[in-house]
Structure formats: C-alpha cells, structure tokens
C-alpha atoms as a PDB file:
ATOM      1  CA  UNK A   1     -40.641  50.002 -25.845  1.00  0.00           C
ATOM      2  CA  UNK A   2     -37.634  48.727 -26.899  1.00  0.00           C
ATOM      3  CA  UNK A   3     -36.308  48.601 -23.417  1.00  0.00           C
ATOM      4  CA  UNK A   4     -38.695  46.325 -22.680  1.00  0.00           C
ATOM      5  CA  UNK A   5     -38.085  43.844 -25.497  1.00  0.00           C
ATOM      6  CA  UNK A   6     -33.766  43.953 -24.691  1.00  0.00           C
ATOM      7  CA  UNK A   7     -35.230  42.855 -21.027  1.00  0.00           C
ATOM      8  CA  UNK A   8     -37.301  40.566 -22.201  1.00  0.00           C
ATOM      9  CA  UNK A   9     -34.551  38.713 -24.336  1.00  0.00           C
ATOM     10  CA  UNK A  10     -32.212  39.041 -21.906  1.00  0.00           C
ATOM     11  CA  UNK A  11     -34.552  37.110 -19.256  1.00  0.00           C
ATOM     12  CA  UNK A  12     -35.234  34.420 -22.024  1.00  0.00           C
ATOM     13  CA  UNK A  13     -31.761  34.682 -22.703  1.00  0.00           C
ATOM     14  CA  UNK A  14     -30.635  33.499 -19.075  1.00  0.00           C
ATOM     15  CA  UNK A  15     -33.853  31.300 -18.416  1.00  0.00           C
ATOM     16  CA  UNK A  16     -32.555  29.393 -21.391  1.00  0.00           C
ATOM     17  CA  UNK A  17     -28.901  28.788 -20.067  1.00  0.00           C
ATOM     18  CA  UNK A  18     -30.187  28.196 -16.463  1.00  0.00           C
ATOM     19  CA  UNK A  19     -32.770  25.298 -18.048  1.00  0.00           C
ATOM     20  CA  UNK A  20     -29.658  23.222 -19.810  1.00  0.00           C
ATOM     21  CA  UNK A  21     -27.536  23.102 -16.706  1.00  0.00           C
ATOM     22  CA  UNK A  22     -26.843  19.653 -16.204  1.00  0.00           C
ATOM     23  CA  UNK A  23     -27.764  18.404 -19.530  1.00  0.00           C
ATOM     24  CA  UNK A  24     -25.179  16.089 -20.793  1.00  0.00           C
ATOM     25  CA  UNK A  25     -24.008  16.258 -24.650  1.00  0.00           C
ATOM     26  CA  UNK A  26     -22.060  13.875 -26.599  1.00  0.00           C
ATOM     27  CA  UNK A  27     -20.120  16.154 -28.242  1.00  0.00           C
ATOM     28  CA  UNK A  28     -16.664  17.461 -26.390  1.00  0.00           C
ATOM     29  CA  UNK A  29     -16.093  20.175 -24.260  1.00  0.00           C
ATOM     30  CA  UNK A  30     -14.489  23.126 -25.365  1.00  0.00           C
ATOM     31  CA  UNK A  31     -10.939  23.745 -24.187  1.00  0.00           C
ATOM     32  CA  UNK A  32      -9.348  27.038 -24.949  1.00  0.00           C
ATOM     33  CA  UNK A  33      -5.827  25.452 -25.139  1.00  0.00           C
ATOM     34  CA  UNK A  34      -6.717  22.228 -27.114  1.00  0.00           C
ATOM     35  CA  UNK A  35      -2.884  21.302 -26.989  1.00  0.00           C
ATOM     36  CA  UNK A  36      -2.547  20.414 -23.348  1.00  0.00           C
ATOM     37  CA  UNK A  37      -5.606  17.926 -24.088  1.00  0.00           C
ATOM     38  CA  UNK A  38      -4.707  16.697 -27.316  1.00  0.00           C
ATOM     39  CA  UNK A  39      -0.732  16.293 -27.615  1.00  0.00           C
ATOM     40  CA  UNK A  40       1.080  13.243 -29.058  1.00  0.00           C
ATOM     41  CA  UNK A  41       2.156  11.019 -26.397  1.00  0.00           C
ATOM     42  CA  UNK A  42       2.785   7.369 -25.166  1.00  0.00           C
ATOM     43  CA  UNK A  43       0.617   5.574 -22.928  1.00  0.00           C
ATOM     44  CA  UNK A  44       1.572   3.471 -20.363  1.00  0.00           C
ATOM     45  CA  UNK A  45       2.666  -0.191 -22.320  1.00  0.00           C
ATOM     46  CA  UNK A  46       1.936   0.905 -25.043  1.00  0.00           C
ATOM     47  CA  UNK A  47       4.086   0.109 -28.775  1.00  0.00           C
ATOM     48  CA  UNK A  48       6.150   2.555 -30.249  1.00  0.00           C
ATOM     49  CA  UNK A  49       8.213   2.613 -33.197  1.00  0.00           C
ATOM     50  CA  UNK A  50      10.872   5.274 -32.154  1.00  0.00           C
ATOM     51  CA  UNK A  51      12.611   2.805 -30.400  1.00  0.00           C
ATOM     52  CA  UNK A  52      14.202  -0.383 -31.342  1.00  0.00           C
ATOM     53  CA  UNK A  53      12.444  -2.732 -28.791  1.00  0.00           C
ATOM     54  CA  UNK A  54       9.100  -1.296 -30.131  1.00  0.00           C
ATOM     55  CA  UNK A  55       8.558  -0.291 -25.876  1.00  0.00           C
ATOM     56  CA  UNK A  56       7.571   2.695 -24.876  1.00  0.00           C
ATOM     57  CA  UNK A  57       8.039   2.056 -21.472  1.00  0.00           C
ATOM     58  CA  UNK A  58      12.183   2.257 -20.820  1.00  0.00           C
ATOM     59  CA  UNK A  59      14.181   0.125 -18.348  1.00  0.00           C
ATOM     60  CA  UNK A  60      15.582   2.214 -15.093  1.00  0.00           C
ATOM     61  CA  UNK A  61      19.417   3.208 -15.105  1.00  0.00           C
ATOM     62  CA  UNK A  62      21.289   0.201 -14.331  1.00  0.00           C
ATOM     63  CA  UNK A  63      21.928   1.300 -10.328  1.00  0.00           C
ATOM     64  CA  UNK A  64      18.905   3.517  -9.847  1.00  0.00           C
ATOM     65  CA  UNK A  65      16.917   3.642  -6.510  1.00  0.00           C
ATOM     66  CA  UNK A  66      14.006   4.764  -6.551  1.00  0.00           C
ATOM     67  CA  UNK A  67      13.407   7.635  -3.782  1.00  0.00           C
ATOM     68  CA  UNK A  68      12.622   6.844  -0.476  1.00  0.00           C
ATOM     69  CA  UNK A  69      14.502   3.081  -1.093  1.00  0.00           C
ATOM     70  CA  UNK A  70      17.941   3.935  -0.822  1.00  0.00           C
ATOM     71  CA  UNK A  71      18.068   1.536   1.968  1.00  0.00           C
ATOM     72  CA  UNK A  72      20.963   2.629   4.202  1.00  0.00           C
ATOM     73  CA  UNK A  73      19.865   0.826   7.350  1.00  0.00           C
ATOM     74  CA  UNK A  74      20.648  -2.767   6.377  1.00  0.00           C
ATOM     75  CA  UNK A  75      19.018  -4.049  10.062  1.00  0.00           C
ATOM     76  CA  UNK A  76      15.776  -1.602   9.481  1.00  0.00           C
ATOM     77  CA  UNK A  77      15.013  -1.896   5.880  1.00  0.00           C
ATOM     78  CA  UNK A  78      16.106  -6.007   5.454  1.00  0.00           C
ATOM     79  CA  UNK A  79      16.176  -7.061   9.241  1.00  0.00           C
ATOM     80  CA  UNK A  80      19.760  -8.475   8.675  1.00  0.00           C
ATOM     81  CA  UNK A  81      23.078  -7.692  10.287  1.00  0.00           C
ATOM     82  CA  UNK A  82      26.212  -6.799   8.379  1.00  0.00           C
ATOM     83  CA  UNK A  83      27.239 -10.280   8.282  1.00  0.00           C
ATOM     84  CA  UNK A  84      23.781 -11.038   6.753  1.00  0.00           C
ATOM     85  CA  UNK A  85      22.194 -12.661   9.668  1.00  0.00           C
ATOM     86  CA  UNK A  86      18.735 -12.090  11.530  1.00  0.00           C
ATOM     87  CA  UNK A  87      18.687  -9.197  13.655  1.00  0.00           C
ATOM     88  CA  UNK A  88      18.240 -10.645  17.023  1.00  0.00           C
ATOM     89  CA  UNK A  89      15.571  -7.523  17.865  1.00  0.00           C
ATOM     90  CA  UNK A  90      13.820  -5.021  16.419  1.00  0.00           C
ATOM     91  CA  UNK A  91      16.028  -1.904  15.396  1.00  0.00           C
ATOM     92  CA  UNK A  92      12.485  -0.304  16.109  1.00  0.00           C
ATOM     93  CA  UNK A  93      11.491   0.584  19.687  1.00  0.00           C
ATOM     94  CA  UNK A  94       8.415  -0.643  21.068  1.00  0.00           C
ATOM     95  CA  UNK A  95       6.468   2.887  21.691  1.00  0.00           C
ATOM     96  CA  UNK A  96       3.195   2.998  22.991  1.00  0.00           C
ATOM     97  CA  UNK A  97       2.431   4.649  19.215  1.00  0.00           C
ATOM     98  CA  UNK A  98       4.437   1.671  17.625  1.00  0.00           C
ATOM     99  CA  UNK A  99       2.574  -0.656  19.091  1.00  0.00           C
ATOM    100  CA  UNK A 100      -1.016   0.869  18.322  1.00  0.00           C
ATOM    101  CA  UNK A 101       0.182   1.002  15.175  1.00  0.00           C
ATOM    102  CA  UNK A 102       1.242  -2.518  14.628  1.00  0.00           C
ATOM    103  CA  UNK A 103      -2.084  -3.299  15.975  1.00  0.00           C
ATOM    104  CA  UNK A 104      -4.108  -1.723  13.897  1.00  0.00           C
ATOM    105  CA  UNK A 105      -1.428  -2.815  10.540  1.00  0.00           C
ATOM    106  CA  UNK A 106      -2.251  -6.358  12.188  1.00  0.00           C
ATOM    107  CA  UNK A 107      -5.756  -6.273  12.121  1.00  0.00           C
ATOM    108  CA  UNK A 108      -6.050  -5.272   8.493  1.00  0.00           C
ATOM    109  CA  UNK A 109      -2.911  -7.624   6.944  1.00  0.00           C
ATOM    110  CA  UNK A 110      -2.647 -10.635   9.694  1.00  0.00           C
ATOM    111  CA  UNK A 111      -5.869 -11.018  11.682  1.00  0.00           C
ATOM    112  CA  UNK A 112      -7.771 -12.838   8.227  1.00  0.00           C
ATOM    113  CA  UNK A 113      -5.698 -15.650   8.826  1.00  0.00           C
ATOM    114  CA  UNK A 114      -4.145 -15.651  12.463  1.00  0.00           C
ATOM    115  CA  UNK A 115      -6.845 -14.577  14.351  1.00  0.00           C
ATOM    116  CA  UNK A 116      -6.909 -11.469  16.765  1.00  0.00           C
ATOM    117  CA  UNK A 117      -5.287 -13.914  19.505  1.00  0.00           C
ATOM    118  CA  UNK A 118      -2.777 -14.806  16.812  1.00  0.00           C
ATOM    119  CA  UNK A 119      -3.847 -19.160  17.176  1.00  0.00           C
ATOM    120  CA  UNK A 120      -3.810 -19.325  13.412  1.00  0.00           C
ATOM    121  CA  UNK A 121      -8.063 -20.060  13.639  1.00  0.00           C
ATOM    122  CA  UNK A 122      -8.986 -17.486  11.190  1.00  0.00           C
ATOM    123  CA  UNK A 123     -10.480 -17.760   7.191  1.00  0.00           C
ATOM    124  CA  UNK A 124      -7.983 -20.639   6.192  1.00  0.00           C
ATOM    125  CA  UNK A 125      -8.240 -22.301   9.094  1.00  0.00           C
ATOM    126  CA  UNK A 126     -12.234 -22.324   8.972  1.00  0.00           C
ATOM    127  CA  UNK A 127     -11.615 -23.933   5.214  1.00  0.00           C
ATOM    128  CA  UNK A 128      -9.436 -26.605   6.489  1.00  0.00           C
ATOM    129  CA  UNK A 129      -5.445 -25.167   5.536  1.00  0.00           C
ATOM    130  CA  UNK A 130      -3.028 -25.353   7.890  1.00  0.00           C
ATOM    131  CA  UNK A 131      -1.788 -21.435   8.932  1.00  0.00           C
ATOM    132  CA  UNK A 132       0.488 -20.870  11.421  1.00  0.00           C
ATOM    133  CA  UNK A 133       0.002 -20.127  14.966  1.00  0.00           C
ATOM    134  CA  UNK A 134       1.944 -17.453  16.333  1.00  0.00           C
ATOM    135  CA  UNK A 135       2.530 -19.180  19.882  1.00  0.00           C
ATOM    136  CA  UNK A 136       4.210 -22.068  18.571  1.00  0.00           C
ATOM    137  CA  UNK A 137       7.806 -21.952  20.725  1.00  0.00           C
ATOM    138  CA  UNK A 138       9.706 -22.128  17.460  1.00  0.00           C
ATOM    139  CA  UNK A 139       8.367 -18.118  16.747  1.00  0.00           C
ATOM    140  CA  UNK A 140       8.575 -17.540  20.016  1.00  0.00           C
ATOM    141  CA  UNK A 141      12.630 -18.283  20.020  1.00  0.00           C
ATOM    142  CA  UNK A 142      13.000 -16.784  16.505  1.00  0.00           C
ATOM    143  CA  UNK A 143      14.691 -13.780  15.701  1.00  0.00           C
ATOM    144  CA  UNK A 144      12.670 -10.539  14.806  1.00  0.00           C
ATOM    145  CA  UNK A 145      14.740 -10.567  11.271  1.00  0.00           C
ATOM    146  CA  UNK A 146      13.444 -14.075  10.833  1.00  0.00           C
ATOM    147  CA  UNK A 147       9.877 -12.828  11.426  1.00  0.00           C
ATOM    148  CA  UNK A 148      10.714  -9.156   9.538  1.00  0.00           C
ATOM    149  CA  UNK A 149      11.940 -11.684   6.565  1.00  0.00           C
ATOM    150  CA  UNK A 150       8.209 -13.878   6.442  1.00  0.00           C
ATOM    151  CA  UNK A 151       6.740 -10.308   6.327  1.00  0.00           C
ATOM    152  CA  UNK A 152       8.507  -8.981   3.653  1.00  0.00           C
ATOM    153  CA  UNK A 153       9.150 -12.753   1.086  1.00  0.00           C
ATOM    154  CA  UNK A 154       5.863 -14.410   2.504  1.00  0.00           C
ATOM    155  CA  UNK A 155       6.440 -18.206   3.308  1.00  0.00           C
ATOM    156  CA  UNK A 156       4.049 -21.301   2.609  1.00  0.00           C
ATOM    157  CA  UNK A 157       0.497 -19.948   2.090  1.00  0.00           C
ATOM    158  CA  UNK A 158       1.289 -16.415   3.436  1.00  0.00           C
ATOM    159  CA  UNK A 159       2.280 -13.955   0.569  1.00  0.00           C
ATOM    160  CA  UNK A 160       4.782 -11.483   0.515  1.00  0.00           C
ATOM    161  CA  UNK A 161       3.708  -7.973   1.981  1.00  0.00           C
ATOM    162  CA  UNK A 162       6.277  -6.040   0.580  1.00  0.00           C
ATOM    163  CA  UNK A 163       4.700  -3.362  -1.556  1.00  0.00           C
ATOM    164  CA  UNK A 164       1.559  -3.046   1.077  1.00  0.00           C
ATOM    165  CA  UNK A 165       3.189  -2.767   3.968  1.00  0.00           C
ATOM    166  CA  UNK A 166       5.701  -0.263   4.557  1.00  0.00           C
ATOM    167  CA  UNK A 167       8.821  -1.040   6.445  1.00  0.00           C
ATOM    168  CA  UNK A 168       7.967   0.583   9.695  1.00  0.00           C
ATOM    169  CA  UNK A 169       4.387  -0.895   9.615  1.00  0.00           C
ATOM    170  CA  UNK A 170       6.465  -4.433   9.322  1.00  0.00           C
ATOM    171  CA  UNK A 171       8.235  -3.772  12.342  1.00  0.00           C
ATOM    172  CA  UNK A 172       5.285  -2.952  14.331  1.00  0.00           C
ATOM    173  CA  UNK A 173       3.762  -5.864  13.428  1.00  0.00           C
ATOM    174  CA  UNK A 174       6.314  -7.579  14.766  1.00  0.00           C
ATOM    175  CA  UNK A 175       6.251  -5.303  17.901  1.00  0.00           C
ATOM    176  CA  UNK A 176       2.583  -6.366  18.319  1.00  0.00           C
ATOM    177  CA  UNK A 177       3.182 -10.339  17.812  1.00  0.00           C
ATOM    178  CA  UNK A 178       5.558 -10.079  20.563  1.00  0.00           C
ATOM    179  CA  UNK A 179       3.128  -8.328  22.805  1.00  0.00           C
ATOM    180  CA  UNK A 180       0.674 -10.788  22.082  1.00  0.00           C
ATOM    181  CA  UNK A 181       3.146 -13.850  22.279  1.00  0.00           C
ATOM    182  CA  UNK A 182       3.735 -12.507  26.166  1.00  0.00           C
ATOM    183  CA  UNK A 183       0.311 -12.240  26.999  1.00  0.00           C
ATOM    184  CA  UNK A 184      -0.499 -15.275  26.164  1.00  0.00           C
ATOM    185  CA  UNK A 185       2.455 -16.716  28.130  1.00  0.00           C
ATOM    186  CA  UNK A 186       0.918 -15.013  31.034  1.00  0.00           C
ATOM    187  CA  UNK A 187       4.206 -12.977  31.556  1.00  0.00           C
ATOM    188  CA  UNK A 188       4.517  -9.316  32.000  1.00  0.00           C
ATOM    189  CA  UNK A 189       5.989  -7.530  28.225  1.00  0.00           C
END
C-alpha cells in the first residue's frame, strides 16, 4: 500500500509541473549565479560620477581606427588619387558578380528615387522635386570618384550613404549606373 500512494504522488507530482508550463509569473527567474545578471555597470549614455565630465561613455584615442577602416587604399575607400583628385575609373572591376551586386545594392538604396531605368521618375519625382537623372551627359562625362563621392557625402536632396552602404557595394553601384548609362545610349558596355 504504500507503494501505491509514493506512485500516486509522484504522478500528481509531475501532472502538476506539466499543467504550469507556460504560465507566466511576475516574479524573476531564478539564476544560480545572480552576479553575471545583477553587477554594477554603466549603460550606454548614461551619467556617472567617477569621471569628471559626468560621461560614461569615453572619447576614442586621439588616432584610433576603428577595425576594418584603416583605409589604406586612398582610390578604393575615398575614390581620390594621391593628389586628391577623382579617380578617373573604378579601382573595382566590373565582374559579372560586381555587377549583380550593384544591381541588387541599386534597387534597394537608388531605385526609390531614380527609377530602375535610372530617369530620375521615381517617389520624389511623383511628388513634384527635382532628382537627378542619371543620363544627363554631365554624369555621363564625370569621373567614377565624382560619382563614388555623391554616394558616400550625398548632394542636394540625396543623403549620404556612408554607414549603409559599404564601400564595395558603392562601387558596384557605380559599376551598375554605368551599365545602365550604355544601354541607354544604345552602345555595347
């Protein structure tokens, strides 16, 4: 008999747990190493009175870069020469993958306002501002720094894609806008 009644609070035992699965409880969970969870720390912006500024939040090393920024390809990372000038062309070739790429970068950043032909007809154009065509002759002539340099600053109502656009993506762009520049021109890329 008393088999029977361990068995039988063992079943109401785990019939019990099983019923409060996914019951939610305002109290907090229990952590076995409360520290990791509960520590004295700064958050991000936040005051502090350690330091003398009252910011927790410290300024970079004068002269630190930030990794992947280092920058050592003045023509690839600003589209300048060393004399500080436009590159002429892209220090990127124009792959068959570069170009898909730039494509598909130009349909999610550019085609809004240019348009998939690149006419400048899209959503500012359809609420009456002026946006640039890219088949005007003047960016047809330009240098690809000149276009790398709109990109990256922004110019007039376009604004700067520097953080969401990586530096590669910016030169496929570019590769792209020249592909469609010479189709619409009729000749061969």
């Amino acid at each position: 008999m008393p088999e029977r009644g361990l068995v039988g609070a063992v079943l109401l035992l785990a019939l019990g747990a099983a019923g409060c699965r996914g019951w939610t409880s305002g109290k907090p969970p229990v952590h076995v190493n409360p520290s990791m969870y509960h520590q004295p720390k700064y958050l991000p912006q936040a005051e502090s009175g350690f330091f003398y500024d009252g910011a927790t939040m410290r300024p970079p090393v004068p002269g630190t870069v930030a990794r992947g920024e280092l920058g050592e390809n003045r023509a690839f990372d600003e589209g300048k020469n060393a004399a500080g000038k436009d590159v002429v062309h892209s220090p990127v070739e124009a792959t068959p993958e570069a170009l898909a790429r730039g494509a598909e970068r130009y349909r999610i950043y550019c085609l809004p306002c240019h348009d998939a032909r690149g006419e400048g007809k899209g959503i500012l154009a359809a609420q009456g501002l002026p946006t640039t065509s890219l088949h005007v002759d003047r960016l047809r002539t330009v240098e690809d720094g000149y276009l790398f340099g709109v990109i990256t600053e922004g110019r007039g109502l376009m604004p700067s894609y520097r953080w969401p656009i990586p530096v590669a993506d910016r030169w496929a762009i570019i590769a792209y806008v020249r592909e469609l520049q010479h189709a619409e021109q009729g000749a061969a890329p």
